[in-house]
Protein backbone atom coordinates (compact mmCIF):
# COMPACT_ATOMS: atom_id res chain seq x y z
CA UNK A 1 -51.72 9.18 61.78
CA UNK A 2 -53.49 12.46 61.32
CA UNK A 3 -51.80 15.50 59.80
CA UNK A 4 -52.28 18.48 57.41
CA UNK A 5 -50.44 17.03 54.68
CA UNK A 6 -51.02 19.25 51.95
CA UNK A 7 -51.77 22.83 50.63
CA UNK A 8 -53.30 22.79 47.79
CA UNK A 9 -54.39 26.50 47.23
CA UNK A 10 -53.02 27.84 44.45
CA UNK A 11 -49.93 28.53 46.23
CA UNK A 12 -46.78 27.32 46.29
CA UNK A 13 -47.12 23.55 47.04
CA UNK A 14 -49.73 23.38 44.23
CA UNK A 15 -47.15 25.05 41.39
CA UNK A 16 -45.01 21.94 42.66
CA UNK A 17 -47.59 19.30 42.54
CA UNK A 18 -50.58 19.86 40.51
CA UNK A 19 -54.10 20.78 41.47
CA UNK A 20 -56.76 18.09 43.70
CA UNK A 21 -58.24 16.70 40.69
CA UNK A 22 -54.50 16.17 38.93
CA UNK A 23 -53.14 14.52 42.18
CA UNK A 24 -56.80 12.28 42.49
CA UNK A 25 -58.31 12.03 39.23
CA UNK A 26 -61.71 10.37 39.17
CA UNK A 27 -61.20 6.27 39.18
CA UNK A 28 -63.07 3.00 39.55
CA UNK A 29 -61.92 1.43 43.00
CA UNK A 30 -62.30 -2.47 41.75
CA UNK A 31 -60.93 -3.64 44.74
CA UNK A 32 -64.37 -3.04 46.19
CA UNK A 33 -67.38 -4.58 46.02
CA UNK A 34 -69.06 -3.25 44.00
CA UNK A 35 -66.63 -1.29 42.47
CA UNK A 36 -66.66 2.23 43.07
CA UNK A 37 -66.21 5.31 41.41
CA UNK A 38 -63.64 7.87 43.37
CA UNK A 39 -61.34 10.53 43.40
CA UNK A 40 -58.32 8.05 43.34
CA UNK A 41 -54.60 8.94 44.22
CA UNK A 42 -52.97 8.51 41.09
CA UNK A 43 -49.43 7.04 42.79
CA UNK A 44 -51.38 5.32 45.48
CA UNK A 45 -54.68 3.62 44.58
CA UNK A 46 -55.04 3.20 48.47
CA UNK A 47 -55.23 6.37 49.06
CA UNK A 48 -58.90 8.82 48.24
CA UNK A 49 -60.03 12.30 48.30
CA UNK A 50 -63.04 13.61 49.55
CA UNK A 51 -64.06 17.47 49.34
CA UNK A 52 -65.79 19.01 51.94
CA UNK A 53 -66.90 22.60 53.02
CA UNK A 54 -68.90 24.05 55.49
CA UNK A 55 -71.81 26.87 55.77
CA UNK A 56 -73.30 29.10 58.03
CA UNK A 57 -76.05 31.12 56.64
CA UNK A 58 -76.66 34.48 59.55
CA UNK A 59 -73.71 33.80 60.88
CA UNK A 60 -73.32 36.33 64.12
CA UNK A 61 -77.05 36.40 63.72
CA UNK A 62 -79.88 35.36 65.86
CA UNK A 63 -80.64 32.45 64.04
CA UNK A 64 -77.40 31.37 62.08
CA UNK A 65 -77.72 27.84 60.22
CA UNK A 66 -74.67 25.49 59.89
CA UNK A 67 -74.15 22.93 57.43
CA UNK A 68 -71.50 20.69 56.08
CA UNK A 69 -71.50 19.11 51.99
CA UNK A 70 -69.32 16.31 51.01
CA UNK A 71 -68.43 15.28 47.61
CA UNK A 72 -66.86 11.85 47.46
CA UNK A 73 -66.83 11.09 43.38
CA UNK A 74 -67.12 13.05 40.32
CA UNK A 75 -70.48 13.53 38.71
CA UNK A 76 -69.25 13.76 35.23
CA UNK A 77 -68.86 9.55 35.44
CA UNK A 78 -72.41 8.89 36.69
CA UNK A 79 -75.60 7.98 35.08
CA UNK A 80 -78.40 10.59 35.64
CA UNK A 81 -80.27 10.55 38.52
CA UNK A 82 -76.72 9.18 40.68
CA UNK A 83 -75.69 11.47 43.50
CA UNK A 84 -71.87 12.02 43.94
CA UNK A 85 -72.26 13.98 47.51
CA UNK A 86 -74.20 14.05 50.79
CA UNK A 87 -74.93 17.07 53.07
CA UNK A 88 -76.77 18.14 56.01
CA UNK A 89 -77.66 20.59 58.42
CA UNK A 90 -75.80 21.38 61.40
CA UNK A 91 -78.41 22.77 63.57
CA UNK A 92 -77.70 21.72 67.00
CA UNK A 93 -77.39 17.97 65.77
CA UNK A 94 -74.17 15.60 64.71
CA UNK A 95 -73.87 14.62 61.29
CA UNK A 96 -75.19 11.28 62.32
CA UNK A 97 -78.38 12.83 64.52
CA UNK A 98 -77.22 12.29 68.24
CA UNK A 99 -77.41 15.95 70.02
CA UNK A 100 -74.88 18.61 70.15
CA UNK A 101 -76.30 21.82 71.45
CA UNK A 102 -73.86 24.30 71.66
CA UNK A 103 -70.64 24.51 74.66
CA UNK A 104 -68.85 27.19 76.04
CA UNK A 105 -66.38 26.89 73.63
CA UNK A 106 -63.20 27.48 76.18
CA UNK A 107 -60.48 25.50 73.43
CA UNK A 108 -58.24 28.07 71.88
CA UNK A 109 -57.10 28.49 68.08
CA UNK A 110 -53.80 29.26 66.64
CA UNK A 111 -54.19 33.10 66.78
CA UNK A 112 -55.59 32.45 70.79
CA UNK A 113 -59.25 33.23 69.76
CA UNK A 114 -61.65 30.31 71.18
CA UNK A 115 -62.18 27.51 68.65
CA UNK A 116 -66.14 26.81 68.10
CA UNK A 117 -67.80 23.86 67.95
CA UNK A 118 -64.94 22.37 70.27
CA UNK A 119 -67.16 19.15 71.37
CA UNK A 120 -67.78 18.27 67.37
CA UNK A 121 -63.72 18.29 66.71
CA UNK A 122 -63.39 16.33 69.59
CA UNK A 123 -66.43 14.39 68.33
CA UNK A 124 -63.84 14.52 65.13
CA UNK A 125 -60.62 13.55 66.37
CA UNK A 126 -62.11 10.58 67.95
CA UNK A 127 -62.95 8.84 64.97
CA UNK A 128 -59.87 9.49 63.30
CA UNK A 129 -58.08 8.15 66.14
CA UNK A 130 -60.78 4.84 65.56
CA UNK A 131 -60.05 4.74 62.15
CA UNK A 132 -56.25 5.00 62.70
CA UNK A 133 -56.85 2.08 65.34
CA UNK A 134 -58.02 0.36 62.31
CA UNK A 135 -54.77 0.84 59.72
CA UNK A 136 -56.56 3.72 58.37
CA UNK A 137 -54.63 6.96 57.89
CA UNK A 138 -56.54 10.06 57.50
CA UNK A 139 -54.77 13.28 56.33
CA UNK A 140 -56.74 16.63 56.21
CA UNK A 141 -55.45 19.13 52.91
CA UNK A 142 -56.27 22.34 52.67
CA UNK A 143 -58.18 23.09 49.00
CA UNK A 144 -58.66 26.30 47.70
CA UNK A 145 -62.15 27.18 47.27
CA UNK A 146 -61.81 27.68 43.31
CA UNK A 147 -61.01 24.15 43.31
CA UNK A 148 -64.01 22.92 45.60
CA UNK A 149 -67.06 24.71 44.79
CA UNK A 150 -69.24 21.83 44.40
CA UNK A 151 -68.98 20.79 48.05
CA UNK A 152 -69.17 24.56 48.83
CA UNK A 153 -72.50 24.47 46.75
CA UNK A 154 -73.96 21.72 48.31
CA UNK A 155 -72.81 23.06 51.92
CA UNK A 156 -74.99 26.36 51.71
CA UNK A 157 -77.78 24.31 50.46
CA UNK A 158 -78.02 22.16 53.45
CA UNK A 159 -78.07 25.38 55.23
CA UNK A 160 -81.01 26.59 53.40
């Protein structure tokens, strides 16, 4: 299954439910092993957050740099010296190296303007569509940059 689920950006749907961090507070996962800290669902240990944001430093320039920062557990609960993201550059190159210099872009967006990047969210969708394959439902929520600025940090410095 793959769905925007939620809106959590100050808005309406957040008045109702509470912010990212109230929804999945940061949690020990002891089913695995090792156990792991998370951002846990608070009515559904099964389910985990992870913040992410993207960068483009000069972007419209001649030499804009893309990046992407991930923050999967809260660094308040680790020991110094414990990292509680990963992030990397985007620069013609997938997130796991293989090569992805840049298409024609012909996809469309909601407002009719061409989407870019089209051949990474297909690159996307085909993974969740593994993962779902798998029993593993992966929901995408829209978080309101107030509420993820350490995976907007890390983001633009990847990009740097």
């Amino acid at each position: 299954m793959v769905g925007i689920i939620g809106n959590l950006d100050g808005r309406s749907r957040a008045r109702r439910v509470g912010t990212s961090r109230a929804l999945f507070p940061p949690g020990i996962d002891v089913n695995a092993t090792p156990p792991v800290h998370r951002f846990i669902r608070e009515n559904d240990p099964g389910q985990l957050l992870l913040h992410t944001d993207g960068a483009c430093l000069h972007n419209g320039g001649a030499n804009p740099r893309a990046s992407c920062g991930v923050v999967y557990r809260s660094s308040t609960q680790l020991p110094p010296g414990i990292i509680n993201y990963f992030k990397f550059p985007l620069e013609n190159k997938g997130p796991t190296g293989e090569e992805h210099p840049q298409t024609s872009n012909k996809a469309g967006s909601c407002t009719g303007a061409p989407v870019k990047n089209q051949d990474l969210w297909e690159c996307l969708l085909g993974e969740v569509e593994r993962w779902d394959d798998d029993g593993i439902q992966i929901q995408f929520w829209r978080i309101s940059r107030a509420w993820n600025t350490e995976a907007d940090y890390h983001a633009k410095q990847a990009a740097s």
